[in-house]
Structure formats: C-alpha cells, structure tokens
C-alpha atoms as a PDB file:
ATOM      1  CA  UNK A   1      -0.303 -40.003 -11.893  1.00  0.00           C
ATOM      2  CA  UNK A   2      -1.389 -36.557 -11.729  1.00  0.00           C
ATOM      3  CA  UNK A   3      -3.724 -34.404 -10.860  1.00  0.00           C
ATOM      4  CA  UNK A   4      -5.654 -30.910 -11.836  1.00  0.00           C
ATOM      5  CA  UNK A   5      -3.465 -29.159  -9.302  1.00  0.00           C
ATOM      6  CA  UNK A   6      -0.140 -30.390 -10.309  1.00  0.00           C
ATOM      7  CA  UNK A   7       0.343 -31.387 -13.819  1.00  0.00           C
ATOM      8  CA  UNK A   8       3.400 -30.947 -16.577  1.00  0.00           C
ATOM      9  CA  UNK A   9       3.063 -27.791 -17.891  1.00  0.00           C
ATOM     10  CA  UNK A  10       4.877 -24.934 -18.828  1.00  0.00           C
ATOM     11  CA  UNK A  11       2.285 -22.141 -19.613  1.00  0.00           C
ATOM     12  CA  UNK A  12      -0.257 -22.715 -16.784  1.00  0.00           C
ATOM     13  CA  UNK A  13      -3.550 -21.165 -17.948  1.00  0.00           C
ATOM     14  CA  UNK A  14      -4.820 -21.812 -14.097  1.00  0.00           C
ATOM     15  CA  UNK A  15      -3.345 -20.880 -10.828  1.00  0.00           C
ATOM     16  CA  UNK A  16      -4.863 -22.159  -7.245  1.00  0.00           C
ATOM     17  CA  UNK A  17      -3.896 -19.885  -4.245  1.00  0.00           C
ATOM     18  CA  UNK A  18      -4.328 -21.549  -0.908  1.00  0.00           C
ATOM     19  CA  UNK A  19      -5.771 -18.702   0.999  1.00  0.00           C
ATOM     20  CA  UNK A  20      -3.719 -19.156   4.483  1.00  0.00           C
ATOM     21  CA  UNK A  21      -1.675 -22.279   4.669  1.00  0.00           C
ATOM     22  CA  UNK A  22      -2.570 -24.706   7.309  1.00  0.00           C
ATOM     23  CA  UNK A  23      -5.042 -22.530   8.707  1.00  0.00           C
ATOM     24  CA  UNK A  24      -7.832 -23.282   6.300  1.00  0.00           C
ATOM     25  CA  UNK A  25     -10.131 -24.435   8.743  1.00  0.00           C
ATOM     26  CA  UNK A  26     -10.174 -21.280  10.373  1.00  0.00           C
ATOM     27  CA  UNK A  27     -10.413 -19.397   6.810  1.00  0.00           C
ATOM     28  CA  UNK A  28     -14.117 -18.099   7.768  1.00  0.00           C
ATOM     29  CA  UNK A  29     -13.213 -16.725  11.239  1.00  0.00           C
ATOM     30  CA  UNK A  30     -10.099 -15.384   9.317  1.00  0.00           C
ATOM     31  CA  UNK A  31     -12.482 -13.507   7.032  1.00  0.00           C
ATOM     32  CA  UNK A  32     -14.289 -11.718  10.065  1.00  0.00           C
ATOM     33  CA  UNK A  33     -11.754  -9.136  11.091  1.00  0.00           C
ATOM     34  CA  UNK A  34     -10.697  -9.114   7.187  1.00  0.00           C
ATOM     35  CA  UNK A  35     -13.750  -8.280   5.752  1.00  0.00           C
ATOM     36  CA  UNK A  36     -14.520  -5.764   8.337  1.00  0.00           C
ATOM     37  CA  UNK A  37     -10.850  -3.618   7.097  1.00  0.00           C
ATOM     38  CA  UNK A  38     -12.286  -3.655   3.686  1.00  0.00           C
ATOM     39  CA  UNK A  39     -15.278  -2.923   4.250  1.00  0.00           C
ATOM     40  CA  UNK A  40     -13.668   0.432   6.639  1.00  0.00           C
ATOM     41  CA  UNK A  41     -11.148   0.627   4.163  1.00  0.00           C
ATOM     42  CA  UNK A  42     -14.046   1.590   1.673  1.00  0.00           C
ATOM     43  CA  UNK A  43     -16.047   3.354   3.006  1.00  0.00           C
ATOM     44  CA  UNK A  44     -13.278   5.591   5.397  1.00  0.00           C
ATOM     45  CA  UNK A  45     -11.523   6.394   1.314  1.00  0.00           C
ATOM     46  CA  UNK A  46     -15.108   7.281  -0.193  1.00  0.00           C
ATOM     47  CA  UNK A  47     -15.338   9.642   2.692  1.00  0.00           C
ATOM     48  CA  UNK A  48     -12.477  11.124   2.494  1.00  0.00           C
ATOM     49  CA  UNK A  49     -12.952  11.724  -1.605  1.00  0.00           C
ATOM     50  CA  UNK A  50     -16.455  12.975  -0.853  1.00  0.00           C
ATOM     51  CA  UNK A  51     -15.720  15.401   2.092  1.00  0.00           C
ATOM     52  CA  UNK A  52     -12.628  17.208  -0.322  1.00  0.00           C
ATOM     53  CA  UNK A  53     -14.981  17.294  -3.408  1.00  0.00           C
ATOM     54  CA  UNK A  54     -17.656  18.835  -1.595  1.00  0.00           C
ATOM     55  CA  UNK A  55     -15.912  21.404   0.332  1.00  0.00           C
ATOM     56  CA  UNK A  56     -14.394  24.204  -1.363  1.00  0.00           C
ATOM     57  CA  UNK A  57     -11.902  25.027   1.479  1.00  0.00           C
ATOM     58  CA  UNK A  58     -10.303  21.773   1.570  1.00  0.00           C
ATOM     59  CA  UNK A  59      -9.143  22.337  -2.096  1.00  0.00           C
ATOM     60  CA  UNK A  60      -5.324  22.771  -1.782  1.00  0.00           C
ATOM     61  CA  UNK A  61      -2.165  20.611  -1.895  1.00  0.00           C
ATOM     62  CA  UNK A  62      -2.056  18.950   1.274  1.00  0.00           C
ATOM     63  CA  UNK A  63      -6.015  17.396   0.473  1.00  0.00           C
ATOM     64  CA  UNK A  64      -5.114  16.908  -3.092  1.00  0.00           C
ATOM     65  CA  UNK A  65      -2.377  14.630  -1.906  1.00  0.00           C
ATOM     66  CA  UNK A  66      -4.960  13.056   0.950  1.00  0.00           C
ATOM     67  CA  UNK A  67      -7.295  12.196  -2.070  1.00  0.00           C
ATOM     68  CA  UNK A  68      -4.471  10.477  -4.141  1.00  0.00           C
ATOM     69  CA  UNK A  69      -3.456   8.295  -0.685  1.00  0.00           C
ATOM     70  CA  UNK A  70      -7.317   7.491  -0.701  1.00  0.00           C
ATOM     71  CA  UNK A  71      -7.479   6.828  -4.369  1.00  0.00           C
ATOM     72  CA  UNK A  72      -4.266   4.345  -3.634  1.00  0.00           C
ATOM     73  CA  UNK A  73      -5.489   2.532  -0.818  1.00  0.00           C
ATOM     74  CA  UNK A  74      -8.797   1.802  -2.916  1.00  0.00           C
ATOM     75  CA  UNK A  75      -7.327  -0.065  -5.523  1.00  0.00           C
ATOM     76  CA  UNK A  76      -4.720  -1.536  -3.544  1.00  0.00           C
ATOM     77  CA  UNK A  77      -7.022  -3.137  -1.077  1.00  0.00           C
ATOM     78  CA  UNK A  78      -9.856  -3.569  -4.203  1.00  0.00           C
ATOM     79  CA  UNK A  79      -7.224  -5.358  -6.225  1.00  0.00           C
ATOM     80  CA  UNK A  80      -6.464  -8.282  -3.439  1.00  0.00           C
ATOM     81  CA  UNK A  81      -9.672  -8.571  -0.644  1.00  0.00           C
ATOM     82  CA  UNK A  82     -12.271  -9.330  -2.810  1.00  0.00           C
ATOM     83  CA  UNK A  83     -10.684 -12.577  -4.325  1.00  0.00           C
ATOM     84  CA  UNK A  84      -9.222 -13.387  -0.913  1.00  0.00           C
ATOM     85  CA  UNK A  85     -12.439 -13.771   0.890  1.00  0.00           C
ATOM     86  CA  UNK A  86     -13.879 -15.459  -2.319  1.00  0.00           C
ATOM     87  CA  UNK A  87     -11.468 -18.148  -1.310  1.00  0.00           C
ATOM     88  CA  UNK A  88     -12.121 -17.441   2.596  1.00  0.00           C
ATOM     89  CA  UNK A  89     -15.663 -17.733   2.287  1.00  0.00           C
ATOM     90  CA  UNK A  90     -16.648 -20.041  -0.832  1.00  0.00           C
ATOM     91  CA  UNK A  91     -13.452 -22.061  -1.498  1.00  0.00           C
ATOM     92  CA  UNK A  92     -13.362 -19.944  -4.826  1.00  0.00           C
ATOM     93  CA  UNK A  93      -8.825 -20.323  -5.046  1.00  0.00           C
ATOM     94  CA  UNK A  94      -9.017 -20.820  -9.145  1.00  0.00           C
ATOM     95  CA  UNK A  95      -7.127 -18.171 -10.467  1.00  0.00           C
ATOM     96  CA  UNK A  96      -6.053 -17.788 -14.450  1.00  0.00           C
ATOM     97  CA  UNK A  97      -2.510 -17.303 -15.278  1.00  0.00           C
ATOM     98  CA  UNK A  98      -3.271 -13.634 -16.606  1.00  0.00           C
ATOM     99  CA  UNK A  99      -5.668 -12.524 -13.894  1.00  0.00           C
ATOM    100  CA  UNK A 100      -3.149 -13.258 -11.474  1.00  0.00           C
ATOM    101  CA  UNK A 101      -0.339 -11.307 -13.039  1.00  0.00           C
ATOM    102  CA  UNK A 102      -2.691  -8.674 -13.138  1.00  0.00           C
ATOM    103  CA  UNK A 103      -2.920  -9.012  -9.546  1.00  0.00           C
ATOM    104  CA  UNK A 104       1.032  -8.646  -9.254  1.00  0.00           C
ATOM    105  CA  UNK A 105       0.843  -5.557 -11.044  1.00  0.00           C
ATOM    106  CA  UNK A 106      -1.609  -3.675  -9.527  1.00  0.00           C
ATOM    107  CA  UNK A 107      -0.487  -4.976  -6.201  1.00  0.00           C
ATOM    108  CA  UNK A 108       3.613  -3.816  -6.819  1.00  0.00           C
ATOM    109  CA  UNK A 109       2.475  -0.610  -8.048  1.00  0.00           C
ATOM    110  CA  UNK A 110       0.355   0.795  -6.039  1.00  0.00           C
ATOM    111  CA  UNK A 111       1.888  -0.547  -3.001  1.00  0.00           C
ATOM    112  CA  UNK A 112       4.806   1.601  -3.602  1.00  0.00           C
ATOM    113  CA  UNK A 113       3.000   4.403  -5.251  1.00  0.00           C
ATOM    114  CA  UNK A 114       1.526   4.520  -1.666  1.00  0.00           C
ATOM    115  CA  UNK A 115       4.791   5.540  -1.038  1.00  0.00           C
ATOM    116  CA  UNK A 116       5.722   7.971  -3.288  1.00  0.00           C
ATOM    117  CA  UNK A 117       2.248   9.685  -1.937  1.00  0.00           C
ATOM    118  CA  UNK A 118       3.943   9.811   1.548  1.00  0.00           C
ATOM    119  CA  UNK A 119       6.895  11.942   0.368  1.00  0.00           C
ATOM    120  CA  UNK A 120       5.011  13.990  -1.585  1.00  0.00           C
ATOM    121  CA  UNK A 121       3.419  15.087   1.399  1.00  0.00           C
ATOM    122  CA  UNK A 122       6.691  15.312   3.540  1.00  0.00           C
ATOM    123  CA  UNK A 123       7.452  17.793   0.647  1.00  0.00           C
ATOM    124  CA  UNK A 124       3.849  19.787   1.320  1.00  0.00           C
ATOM    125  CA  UNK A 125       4.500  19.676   5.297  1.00  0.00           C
ATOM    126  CA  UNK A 126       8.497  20.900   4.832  1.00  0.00           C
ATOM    127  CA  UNK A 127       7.083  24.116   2.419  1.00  0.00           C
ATOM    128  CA  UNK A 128       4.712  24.974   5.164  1.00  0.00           C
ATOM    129  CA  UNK A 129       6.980  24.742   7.921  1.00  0.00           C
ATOM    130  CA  UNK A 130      10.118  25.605   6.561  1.00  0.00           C
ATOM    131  CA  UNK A 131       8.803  28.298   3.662  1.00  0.00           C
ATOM    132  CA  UNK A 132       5.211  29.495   4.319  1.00  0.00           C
ATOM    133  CA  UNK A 133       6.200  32.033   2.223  1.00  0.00           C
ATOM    134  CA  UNK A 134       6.314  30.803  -0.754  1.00  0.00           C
ATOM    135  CA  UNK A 135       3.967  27.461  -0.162  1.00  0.00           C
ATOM    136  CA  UNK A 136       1.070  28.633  -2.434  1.00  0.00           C
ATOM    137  CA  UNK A 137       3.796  30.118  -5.203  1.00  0.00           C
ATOM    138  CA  UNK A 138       5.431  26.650  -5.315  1.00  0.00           C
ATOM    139  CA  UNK A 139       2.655  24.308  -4.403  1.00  0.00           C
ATOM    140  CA  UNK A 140       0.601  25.260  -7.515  1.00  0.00           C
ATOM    141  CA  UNK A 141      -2.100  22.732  -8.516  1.00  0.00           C
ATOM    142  CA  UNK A 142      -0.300  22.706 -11.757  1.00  0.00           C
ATOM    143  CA  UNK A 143       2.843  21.535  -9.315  1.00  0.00           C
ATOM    144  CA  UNK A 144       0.603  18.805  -7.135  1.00  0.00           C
ATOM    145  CA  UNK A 145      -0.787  17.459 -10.767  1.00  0.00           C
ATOM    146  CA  UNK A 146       3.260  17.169 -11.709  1.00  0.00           C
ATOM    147  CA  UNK A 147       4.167  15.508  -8.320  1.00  0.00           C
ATOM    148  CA  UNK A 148       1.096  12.926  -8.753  1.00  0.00           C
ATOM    149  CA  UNK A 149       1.832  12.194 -12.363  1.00  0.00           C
ATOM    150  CA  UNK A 150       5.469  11.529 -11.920  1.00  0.00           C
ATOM    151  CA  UNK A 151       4.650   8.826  -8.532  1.00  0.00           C
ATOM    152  CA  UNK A 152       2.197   7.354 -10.802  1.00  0.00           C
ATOM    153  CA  UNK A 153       4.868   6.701 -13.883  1.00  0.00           C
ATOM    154  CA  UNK A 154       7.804   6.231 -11.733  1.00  0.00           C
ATOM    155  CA  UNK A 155       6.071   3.459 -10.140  1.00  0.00           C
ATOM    156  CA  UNK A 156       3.759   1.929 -13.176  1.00  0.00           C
ATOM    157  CA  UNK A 157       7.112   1.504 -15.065  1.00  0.00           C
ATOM    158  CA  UNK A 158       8.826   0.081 -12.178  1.00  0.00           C
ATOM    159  CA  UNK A 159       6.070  -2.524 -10.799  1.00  0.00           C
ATOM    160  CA  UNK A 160       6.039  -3.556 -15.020  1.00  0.00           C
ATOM    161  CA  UNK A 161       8.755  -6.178 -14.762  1.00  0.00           C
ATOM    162  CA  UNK A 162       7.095  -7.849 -11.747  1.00  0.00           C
ATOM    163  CA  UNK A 163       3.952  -9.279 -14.582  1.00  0.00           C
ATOM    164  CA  UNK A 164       6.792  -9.493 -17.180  1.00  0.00           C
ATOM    165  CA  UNK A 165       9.279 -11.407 -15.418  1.00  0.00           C
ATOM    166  CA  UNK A 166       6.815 -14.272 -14.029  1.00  0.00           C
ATOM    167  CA  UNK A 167       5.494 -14.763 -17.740  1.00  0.00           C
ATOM    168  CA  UNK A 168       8.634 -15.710 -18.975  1.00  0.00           C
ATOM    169  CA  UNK A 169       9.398 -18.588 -16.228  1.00  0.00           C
ATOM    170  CA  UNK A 170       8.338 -22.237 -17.228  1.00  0.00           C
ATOM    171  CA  UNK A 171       6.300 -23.825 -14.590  1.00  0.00           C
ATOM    172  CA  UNK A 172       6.827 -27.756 -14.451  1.00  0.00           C
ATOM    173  CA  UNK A 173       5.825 -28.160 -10.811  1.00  0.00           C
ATOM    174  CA  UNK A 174       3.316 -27.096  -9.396  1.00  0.00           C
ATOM    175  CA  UNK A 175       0.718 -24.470 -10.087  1.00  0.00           C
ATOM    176  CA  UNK A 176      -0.819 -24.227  -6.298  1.00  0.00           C
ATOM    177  CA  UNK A 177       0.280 -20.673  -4.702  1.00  0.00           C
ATOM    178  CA  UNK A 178       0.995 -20.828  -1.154  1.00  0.00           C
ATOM    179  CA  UNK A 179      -0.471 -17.668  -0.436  1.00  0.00           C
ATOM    180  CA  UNK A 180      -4.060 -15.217  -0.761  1.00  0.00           C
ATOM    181  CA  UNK A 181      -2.741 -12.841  -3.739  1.00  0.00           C
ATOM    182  CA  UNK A 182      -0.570 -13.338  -6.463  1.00  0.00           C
ATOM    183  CA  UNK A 183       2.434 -12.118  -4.986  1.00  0.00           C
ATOM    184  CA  UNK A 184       5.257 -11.691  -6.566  1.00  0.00           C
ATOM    185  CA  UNK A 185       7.854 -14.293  -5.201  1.00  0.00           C
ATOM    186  CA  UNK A 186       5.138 -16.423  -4.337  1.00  0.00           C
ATOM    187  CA  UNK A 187       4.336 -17.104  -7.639  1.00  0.00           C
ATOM    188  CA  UNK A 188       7.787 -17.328  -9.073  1.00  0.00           C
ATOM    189  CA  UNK A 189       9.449 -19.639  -6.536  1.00  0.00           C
ATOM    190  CA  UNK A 190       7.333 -22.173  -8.264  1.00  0.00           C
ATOM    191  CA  UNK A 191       8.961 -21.656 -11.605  1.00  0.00           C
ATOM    192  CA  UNK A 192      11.210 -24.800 -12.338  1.00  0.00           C
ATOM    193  CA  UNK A 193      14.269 -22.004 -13.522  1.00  0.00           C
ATOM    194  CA  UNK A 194      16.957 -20.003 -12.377  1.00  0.00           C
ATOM    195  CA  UNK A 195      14.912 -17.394 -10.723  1.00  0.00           C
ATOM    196  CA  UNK A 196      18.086 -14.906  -9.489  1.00  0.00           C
ATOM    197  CA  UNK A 197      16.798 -12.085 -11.906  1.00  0.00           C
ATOM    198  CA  UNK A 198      13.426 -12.084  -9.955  1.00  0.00           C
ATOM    199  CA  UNK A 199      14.980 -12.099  -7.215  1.00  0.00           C
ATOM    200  CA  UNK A 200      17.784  -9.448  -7.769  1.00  0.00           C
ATOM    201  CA  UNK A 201      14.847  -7.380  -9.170  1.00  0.00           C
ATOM    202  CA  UNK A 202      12.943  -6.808  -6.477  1.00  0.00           C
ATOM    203  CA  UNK A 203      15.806  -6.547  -4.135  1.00  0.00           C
ATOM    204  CA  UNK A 204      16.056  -3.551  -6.616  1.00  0.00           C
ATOM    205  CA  UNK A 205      12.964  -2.180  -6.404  1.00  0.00           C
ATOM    206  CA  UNK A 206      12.790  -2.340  -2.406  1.00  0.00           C
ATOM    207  CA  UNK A 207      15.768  -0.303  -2.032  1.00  0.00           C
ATOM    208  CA  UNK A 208      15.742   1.658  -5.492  1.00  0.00           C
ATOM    209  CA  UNK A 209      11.977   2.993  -4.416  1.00  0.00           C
ATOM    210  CA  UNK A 210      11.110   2.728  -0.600  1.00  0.00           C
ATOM    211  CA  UNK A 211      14.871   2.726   0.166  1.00  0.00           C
ATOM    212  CA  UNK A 212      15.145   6.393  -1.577  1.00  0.00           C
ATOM    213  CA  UNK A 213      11.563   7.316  -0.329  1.00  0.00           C
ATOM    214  CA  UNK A 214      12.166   6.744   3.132  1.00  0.00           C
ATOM    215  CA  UNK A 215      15.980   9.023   2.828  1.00  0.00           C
ATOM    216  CA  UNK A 216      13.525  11.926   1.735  1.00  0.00           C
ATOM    217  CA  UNK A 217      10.981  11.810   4.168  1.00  0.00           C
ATOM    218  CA  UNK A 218      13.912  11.296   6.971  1.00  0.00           C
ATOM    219  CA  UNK A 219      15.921  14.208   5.132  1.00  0.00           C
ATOM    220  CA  UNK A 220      12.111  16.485   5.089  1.00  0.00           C
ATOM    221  CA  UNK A 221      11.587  15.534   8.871  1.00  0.00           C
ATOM    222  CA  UNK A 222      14.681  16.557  10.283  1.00  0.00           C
ATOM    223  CA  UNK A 223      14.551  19.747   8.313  1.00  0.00           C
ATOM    224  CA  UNK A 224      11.043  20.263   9.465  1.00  0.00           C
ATOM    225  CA  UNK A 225      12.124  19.313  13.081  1.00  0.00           C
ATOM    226  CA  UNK A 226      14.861  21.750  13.180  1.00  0.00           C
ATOM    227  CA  UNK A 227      12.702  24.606  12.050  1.00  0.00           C
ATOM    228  CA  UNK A 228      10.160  23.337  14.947  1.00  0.00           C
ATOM    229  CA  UNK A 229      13.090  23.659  17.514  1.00  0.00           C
ATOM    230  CA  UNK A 230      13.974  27.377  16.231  1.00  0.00           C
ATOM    231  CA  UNK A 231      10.000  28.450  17.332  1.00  0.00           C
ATOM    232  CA  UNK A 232       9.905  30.772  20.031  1.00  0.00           C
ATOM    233  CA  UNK A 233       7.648  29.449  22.699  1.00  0.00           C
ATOM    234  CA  UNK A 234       6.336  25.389  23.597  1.00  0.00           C
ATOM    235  CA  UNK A 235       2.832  26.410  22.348  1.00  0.00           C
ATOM    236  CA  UNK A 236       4.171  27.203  19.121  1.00  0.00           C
ATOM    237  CA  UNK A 237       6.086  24.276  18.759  1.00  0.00           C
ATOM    238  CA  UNK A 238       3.535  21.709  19.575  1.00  0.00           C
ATOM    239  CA  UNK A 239       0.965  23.898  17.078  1.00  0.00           C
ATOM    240  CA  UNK A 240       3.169  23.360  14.473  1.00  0.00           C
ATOM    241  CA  UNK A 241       4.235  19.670  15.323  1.00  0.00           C
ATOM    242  CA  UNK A 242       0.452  18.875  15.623  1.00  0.00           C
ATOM    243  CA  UNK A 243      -0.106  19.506  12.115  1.00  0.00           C
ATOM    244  CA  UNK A 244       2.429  16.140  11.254  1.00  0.00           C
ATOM    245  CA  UNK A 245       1.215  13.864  13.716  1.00  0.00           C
ATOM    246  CA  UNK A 246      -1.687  12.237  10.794  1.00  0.00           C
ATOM    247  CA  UNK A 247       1.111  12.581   7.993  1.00  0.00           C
ATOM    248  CA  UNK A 248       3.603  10.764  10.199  1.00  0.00           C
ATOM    249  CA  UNK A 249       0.868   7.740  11.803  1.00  0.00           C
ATOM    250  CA  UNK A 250      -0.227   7.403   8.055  1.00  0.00           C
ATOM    251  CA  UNK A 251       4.053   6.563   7.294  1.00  0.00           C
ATOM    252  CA  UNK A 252       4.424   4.508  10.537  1.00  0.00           C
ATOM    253  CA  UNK A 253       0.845   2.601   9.362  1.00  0.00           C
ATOM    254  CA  UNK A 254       2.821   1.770   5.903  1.00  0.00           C
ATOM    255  CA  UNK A 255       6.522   1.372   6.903  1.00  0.00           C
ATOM    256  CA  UNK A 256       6.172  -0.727   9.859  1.00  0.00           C
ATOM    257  CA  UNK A 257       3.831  -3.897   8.484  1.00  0.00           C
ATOM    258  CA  UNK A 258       6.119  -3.364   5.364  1.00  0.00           C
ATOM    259  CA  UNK A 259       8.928  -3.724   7.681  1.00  0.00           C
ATOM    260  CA  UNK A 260       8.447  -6.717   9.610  1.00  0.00           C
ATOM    261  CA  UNK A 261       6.558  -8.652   6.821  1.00  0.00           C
ATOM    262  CA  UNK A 262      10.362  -8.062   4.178  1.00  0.00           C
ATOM    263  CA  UNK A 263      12.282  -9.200   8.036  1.00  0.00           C
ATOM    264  CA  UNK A 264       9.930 -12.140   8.125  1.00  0.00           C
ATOM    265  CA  UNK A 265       9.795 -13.458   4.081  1.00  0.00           C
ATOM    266  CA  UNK A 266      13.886 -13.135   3.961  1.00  0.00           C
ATOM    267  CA  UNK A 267      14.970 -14.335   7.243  1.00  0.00           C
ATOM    268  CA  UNK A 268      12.211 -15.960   9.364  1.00  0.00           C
ATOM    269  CA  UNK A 269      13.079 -19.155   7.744  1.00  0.00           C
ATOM    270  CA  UNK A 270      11.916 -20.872  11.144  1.00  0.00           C
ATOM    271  CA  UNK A 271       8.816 -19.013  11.257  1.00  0.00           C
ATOM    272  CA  UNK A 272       5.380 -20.341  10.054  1.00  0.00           C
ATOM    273  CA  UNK A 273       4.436 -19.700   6.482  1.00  0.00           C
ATOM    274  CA  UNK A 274       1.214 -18.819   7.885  1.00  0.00           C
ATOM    275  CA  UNK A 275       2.123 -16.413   9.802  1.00  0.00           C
ATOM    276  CA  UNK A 276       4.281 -14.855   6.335  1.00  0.00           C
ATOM    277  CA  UNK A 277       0.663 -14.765   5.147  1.00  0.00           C
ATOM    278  CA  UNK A 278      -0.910 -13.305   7.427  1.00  0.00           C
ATOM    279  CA  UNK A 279       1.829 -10.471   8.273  1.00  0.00           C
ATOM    280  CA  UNK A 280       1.986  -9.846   4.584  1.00  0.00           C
ATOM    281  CA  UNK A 281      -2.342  -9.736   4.193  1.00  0.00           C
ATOM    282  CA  UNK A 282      -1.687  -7.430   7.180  1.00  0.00           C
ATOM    283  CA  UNK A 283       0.560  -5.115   5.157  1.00  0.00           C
ATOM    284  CA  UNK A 284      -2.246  -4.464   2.758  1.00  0.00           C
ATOM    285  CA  UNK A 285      -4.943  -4.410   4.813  1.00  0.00           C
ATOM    286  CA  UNK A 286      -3.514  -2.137   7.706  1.00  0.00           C
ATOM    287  CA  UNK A 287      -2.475   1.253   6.000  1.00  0.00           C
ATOM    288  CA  UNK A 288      -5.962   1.549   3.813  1.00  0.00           C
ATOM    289  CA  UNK A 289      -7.810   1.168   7.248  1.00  0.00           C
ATOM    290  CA  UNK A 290      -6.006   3.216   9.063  1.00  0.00           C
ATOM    291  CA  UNK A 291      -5.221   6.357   6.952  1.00  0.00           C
ATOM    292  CA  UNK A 292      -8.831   7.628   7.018  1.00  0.00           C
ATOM    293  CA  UNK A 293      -9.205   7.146  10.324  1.00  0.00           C
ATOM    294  CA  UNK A 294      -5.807   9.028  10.914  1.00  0.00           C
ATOM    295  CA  UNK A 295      -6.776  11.938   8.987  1.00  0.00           C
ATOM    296  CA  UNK A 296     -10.845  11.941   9.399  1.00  0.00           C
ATOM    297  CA  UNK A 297      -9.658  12.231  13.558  1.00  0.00           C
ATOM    298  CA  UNK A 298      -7.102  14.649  13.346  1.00  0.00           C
ATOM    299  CA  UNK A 299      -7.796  16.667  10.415  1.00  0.00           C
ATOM    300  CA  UNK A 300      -9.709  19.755  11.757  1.00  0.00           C
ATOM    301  CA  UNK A 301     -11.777  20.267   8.447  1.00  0.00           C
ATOM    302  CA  UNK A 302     -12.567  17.133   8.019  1.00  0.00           C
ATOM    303  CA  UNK A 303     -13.800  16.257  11.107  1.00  0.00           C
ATOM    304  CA  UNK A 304     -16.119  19.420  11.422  1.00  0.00           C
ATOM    305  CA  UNK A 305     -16.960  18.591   8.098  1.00  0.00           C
ATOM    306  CA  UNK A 306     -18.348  15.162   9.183  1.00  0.00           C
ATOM    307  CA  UNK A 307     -19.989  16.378  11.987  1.00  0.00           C
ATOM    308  CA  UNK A 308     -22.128  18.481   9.817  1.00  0.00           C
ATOM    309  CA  UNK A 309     -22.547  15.612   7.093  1.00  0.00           C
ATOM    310  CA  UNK A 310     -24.154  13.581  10.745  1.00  0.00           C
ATOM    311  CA  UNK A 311     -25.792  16.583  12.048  1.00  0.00           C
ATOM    312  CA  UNK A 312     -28.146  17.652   9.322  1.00  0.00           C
END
C-alpha cells in the first residue's frame, strides 16, 4: 500500500516539507516571533535602500556595500519565510520538485554571497584605517561595482551544483522533507543513492567559501587592529575602533548562527531534529533582522537621517 506522500518514484514532481518536526502543534505560535523577523527584516532593508538613495552624502563605498548586504538579506529571507509560514499558518507543505530546487539555489547563494559582502567591507574598513590616503583613489565606484560583481559570480557559480546535484539523485523513498526550506542535505538524504558527492561538495563549499572568507576578514582585522594600537592617544583609538563595531556585530550576527547550526547538523547526532530546524531557520532569519538594526543604530548618517524622515 501506499500513499500520496510516499510512493515509488524516481522523478518526484511534488515535495512535502514538514515545517518543524514534532513541533507542529505549536507551528502557529512558532510563526509569531517568525513572522515578526520578516516582517523587520523588510522593512529595516527597504530603509536602509531608501535612506542611501535619497541622500547624496551617503553615496560612497562603505553604503554601496551596506545596500548590497540589504539587497542580500531581502532575497535570502524572501526566498524561504514566505513558504515557511504558508506551511506554519495554513498547512500549505506541497512543494514541486523544481520550485524547491529553486529554493536551494537561491538559498546557497545568497547565503554565502552574504559573506562575500562582509569581506568586502573588511576591505573598505582596512583602506580607511590603514590607507586613508589613497581610499577614494582605490575605492572607485568603478572598483565597488567590480568587488560586487565578482561576490555575485563567485557565488552564483558555486551555489549551481547544489540544484544540479539533487536533480540527478533517484528518489524511491520518500518525498516528505524533514525540514521548512529546501535545504540542501535535507533534500538529498532522501535520495535512495550514493550521496558522497553531495556530501563532499558542500564540505567544499563551506571551507572553499566561508573558510577563505573568514581568513580575510581575520587577516583585515588584525591589520586594522594593529594600525588602531599605533594611534597616539585612547580617544583616538576608540574613534577609530567605533567606526567597526556595526561591520563586526553584522559578521558575529552571520558567523555565529552559521556556526552552531554546521556543529549541530554534523555532530549533534543526539540532539533533536527540531531543534536542527529551528537553529538552522534561525540562521536565516537572524542576520537579515539584525543588520539594519546594527547599522540604522550606529551609523551616524543614517540615524540623523531617520530622525528627519520621523521629524517632518
């Protein structure tokens, strides 16, 4: 006997993701604090976009990098939240085959294109700290365009064997996904196949991409750090180190959920797969929240920039 969730197939045209394993019954209180991110997510982004295009005096590297993290945490939070609180909120978990390597895609990419943003703004804060000399000869917005076209190939080519990969598996088991989002090993531990090459692949990826982005920001901080130590006086040290504090809360905002949700999915065997769930939906949710907020409450131009927006 079988069923319309788990039939003999090998080219499903239909996926079902679960939402949050064993905690379906709480699925609508789930989508509370959820929908609330996204919703801040939005509208914190949007700001941010507005604010630069508006204001002449914010047009320079650092906010031209700013708007490309806000254009990334947009679709990366657009590309997953809507469909999740379909499922949280009307049981909506059908999910074609194609739609949901779509999903992957945009998901993979722009997840580590998030990235890529990060060091390209490690770069902007070393040349202002460590060469303010020659900042506005080398940061060029003919340079920024270069920067943001190269994150967004290096990582669209990289996040295309993720879609690629799970097309090719045969699934004879089971097409119910025990997750909220077509993620990438959730989908193709179902495959009934040798899936080492996924596997291997994204092991690949993690270390080939974030591995190498987090050695440059590391090898831009301690430059930066050591030209902050060489300052004269306390005041000028703090001055200077106050203009990293957003840059460096908008890395720890995307390292550390990134962090513990990899620790959990390869070794928290013991642990929950509801709580894998929820620490990964916490990983996507978390930096587009929180970057806006970062920068919108420590970013001098932006901030007086709001208060006029409120004020008249």
């Amino acid at each position: 006997m079988s069923d319309s969730n788990s039939t003999d197939f090998t080219n499903p045209s239909t996926f079902f993701l679960l939402g949050i394993p064993g905690l379906e019954e709480a699925h609508i209180w789930i989508s509370i604090p959820f929908c609330a991110m996204y919703v801040i997510a939005v509208l914190g982004n949007f700001t941010i976009l507005f604010i630069v295009k508006r204001e002449p005096s914010l047009h320079g590297p650092m906010f031209y990098f700013l708007c490309m993290l806000a254009i990334t945490d947009l679709v990366m939070s657009t590309s997953t939240l809507p469909k999740m609180l379909s499922i949280f909120w009307f049981n909506s978990r059908e999910i074609s085959f194609s739609a949901c390597l779509t999903q992957m895609y945009f998901l993979h990419c722009f997840s580590e294109m998030e990235s890529g943003i990060l060091v390209a703004m490690a770069f902007d804060r070393y040349m202002a700290i460590c060469n303010p000399l020659r900042y506005s000869m080398t940061l060029t917005n003919s340079v920024v365009a270069k920067i943001g076209l190269a994150v967004v190939l290096r990582n669209g080519i990289l996040a295309l064997p993720y879609p690629l990969l799970a097309r090719q598996w045969p699934y004879c088991r089971t097409n119910i996904i025990p997750h909220s989002y077509c993620v990438h090993i959730a989908v193709v531990k179902l495959a009934c196949a040798d899936i080492r090459i996924s596997s291997y692949y994204g092991l690949f990826d993690l270390f080939s991409v974030i591995g190498i982005d987090v050695l440059f920001i590391t090898v831009s901080y301690t430059l930066i750090l050591r030209a902050i130590f060489r300052l004269p006086t306390k005041d000028a040290r703090l001055k200077t180190f106050g203009t990293c504090i957003s840059h460096l809360c908008a890395i720890l905002a995307l390292y550390i959920p990134d962090f513990f949700s990899s620790i959990t999915q390869r070794f928290g065997h013991n642990v929950a797969l509801h709580f894998h769930v929820l620490m990964a939906n916490v990983y996507l949710l978390m930096p587009p929240m929180l970057n806006p907020i970062i920068y919108g409450v420590r970013t001098k131009q932006i901030r007086d920039r709001l208060h006029q927006l409120f004020t008249h």
